[in-house]
Protein backbone atom coordinates (compact mmCIF):
# COMPACT_ATOMS: atom_id res chain seq x y z
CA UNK A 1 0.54 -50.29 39.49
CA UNK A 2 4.35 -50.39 39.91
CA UNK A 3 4.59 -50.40 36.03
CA UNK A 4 2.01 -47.63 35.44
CA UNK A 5 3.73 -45.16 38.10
CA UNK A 6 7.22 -46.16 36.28
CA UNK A 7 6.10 -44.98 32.70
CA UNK A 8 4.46 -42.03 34.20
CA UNK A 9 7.75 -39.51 33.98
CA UNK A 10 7.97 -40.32 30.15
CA UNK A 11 4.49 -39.56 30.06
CA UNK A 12 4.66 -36.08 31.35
CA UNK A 13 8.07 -35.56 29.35
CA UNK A 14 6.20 -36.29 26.38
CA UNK A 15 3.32 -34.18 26.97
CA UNK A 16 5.63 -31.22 28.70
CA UNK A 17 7.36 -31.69 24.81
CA UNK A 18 4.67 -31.74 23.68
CA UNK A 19 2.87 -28.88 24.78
CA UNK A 20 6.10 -26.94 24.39
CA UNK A 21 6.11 -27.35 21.02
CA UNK A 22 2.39 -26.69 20.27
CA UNK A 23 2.89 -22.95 22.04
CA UNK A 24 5.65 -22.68 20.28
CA UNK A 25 4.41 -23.36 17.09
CA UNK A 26 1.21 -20.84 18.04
CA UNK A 27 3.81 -18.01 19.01
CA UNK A 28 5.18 -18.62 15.49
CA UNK A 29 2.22 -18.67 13.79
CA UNK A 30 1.24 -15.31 15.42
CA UNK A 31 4.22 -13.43 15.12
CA UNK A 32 3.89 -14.59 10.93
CA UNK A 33 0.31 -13.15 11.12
CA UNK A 34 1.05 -10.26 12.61
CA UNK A 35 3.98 -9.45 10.06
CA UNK A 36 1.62 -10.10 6.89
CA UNK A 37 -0.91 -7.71 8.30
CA UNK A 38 1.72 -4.89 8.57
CA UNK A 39 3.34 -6.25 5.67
CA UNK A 40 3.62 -3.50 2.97
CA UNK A 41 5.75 -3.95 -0.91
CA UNK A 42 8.74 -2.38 0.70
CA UNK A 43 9.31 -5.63 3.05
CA UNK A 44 7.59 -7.81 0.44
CA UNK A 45 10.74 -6.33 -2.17
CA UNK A 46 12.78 -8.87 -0.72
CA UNK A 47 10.88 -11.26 -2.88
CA UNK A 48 9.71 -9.79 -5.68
CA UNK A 49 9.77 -6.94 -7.66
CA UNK A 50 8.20 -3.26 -5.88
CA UNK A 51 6.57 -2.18 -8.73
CA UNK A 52 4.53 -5.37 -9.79
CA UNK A 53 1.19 -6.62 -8.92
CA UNK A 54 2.83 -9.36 -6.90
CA UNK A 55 3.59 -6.83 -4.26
CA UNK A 56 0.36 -6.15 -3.57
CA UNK A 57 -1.89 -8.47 -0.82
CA UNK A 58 -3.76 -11.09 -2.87
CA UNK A 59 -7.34 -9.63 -2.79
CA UNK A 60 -6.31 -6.72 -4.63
CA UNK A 61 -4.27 -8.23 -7.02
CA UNK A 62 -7.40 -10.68 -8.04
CA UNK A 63 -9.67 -7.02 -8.23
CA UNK A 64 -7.00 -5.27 -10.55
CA UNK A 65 -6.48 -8.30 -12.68
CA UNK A 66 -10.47 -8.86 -12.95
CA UNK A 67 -11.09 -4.84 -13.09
CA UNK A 68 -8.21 -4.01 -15.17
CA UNK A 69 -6.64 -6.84 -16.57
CA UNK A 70 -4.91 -3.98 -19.86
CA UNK A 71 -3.14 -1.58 -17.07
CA UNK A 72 -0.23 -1.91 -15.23
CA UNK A 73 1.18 -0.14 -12.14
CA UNK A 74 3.22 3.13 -13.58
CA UNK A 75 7.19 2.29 -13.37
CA UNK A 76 10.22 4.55 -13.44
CA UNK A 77 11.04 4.05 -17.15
CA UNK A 78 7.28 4.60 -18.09
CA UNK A 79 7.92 7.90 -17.00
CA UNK A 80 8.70 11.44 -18.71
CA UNK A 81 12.03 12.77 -18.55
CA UNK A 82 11.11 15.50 -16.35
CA UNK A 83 9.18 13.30 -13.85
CA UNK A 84 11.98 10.68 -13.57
CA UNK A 85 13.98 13.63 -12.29
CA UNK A 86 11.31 14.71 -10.21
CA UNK A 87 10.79 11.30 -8.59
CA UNK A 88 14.52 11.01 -7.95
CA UNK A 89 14.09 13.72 -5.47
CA UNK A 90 10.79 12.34 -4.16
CA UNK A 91 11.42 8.56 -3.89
CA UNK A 92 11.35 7.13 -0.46
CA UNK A 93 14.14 6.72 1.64
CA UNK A 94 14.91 2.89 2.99
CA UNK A 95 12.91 2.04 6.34
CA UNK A 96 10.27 3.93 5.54
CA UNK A 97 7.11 2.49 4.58
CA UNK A 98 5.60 3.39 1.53
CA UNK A 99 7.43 1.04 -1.47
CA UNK A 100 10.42 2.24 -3.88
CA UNK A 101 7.89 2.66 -6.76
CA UNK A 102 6.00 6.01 -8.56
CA UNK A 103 2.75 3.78 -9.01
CA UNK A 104 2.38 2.46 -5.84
CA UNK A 105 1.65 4.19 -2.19
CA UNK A 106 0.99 2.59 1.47
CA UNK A 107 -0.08 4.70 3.83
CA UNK A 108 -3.64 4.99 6.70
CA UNK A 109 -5.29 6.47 3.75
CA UNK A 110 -9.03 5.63 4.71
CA UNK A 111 -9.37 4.19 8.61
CA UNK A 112 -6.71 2.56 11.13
CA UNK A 113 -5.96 -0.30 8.44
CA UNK A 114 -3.34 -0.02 5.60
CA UNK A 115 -4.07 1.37 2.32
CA UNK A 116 -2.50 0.31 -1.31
CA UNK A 117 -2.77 3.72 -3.77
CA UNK A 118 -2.09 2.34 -7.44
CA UNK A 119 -1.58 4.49 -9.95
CA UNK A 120 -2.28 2.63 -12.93
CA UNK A 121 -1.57 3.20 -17.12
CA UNK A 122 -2.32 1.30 -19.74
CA UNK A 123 -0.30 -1.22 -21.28
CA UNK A 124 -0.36 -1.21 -24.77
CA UNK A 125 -0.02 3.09 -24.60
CA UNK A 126 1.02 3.94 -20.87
CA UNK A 127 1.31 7.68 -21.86
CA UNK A 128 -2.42 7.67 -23.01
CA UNK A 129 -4.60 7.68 -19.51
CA UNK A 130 -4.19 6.37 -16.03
CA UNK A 131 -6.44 5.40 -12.96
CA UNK A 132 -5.60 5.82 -9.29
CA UNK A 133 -6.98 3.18 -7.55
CA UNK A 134 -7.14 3.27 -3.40
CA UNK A 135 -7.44 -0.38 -1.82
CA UNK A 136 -8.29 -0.75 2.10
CA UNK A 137 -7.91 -3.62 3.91
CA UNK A 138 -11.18 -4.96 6.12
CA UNK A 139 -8.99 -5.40 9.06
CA UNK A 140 -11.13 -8.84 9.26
CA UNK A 141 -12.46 -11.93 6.80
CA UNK A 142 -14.96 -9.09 5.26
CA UNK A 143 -13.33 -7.94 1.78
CA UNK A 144 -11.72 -4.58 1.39
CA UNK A 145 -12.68 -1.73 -0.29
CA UNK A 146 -11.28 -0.40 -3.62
CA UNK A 147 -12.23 2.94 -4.61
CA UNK A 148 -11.57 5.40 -7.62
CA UNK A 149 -10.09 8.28 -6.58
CA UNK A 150 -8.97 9.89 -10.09
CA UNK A 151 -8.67 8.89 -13.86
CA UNK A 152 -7.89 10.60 -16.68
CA UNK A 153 -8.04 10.07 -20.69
CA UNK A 154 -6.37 12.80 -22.09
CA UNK A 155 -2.55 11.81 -22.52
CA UNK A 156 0.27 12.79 -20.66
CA UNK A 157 0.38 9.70 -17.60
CA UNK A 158 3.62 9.71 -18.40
CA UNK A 159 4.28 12.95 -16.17
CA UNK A 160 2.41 11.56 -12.91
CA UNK A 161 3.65 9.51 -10.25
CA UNK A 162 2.84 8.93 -6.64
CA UNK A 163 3.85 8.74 -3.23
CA UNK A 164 2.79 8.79 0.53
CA UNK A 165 2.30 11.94 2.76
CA UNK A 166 0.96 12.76 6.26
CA UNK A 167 -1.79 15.10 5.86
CA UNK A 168 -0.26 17.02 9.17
CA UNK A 169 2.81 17.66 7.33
CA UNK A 170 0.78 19.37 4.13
CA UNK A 171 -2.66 21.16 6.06
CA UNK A 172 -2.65 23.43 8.82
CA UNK A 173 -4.92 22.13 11.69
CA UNK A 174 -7.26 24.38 10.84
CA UNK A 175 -7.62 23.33 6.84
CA UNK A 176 -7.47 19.69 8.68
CA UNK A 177 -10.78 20.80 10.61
CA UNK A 178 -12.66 22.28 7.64
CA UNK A 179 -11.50 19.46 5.26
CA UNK A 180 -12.77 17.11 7.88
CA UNK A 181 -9.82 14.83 7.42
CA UNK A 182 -9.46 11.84 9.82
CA UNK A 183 -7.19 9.48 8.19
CA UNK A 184 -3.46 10.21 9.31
CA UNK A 185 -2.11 10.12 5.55
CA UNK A 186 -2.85 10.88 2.02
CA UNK A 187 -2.40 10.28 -1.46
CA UNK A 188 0.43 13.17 -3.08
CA UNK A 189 -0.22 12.99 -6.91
CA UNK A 190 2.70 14.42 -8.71
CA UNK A 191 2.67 16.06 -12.61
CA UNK A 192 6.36 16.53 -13.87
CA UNK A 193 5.60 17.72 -17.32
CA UNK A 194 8.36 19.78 -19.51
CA UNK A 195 6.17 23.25 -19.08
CA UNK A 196 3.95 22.75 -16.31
CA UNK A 197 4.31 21.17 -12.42
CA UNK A 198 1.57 20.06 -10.08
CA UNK A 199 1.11 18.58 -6.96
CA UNK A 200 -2.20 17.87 -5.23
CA UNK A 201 -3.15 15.79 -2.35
CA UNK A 202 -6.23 13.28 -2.30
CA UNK A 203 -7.63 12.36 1.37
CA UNK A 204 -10.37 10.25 2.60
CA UNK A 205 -13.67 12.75 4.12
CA UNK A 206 -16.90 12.37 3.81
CA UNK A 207 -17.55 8.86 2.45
CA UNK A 208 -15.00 10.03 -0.76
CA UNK A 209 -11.64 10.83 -1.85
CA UNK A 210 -11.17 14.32 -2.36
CA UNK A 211 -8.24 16.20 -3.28
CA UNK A 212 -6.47 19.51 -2.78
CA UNK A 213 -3.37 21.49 -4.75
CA UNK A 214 -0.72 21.80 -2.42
CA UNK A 215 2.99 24.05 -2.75
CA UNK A 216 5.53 21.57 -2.57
């Protein structure tokens, strides 16, 4: 007895240690979790490059490679002289969100979950056609949903890049209303050509992307 009751305070030590370490570890583990969930390409830049596939989450960069395995994202030198100036003046600013890239945009696009817009070009002729893509994470082990929101065939990708906007900061409450826009942000689509400038604004209502011209 005398020899069980005199290992007994190593015992507890060990387990207190033990135990220690195990929350610990769980604390850890959350806090990791709960940065990759919010983790968007401008954090993941830090690693690799903004305006690659690689920083985008996995599922979607196993759907564009299977989808579209002959596009890219659109880059800055991909683009027209008059949209590289044009992006200059619209890139994001560092903090924000939304990544240092004209083919990519994070944003609450769809629900409460984060959103990956790609604008995509082709490889081989990136001036020839492009694709914008809208990716929306489950928010659980279900996959996410990819959606079309735009393509087009006709030439001139070059001119078109991307970025993040709050749909508050573009519609009136009213236009919100009759849109029937829930999400908090959309997808601004920019075209920087040499004779002709657009911007319109695609937003998640009604089961679809749609998308408005905006003055900006």
């Amino acid at each position: 007895m005398a020899g069980i009751l005199h290992i007994m305070p190593a015992i507890l030590t060990d387990y207190r240690a033990s135990t220690l370490r195990t929350v610990a570890f769980a604390f850890s583990a959350l806090m990791f979790l709960v940065g990759e969930t919010a983790m968007c390409p401008t954090a993941a830049a830090n690693k690799v490059k903004p305006c690659t596939l690689e920083s985008l989450p996995d599922e979607l960069q196993v759907r564009l490679r299977t989808d579209y395995s002959s596009w890219k994202v659109q880059v800055f030198p991909s683009l027209s002289t008059k949209a590289k100036t044009r992006w200059q003046s619209e890139r994001p600013q560092p903090g924000q969100m939304y990544p240092d890239c004209p083919g990519i945009a994070v944003g609450l696009f769809k629900t409460d979950q984060l959103s990956f817009a790609v604008l995509l070009v082709p490889i081989d002729k990136p001036d020839a056609a492009y694709r914008l893509v809208i990716f929306t994470l489950s928010g659980d082990t279900a996959a996410g949903s990819l959606e079309t929101a735009d393509q087009w065939d006709n030439g001139g990708a070059a001119n078109y890049f991307i970025r993040r906007v709050q749909i508050a900061n573009v519609f009136s409450a009213v236009w919100i209303r009759k849109l029937k826009v829930t999400a908090k942000d959309g997808v601004m689509s920019v075209e920087a050509a040499e004779n002709e400038y657009g911007v319109d604004v695609f937003f998640w209502t009604n089961g679809q992307y749609r998308h408005e011209p905006i003055d900006h």
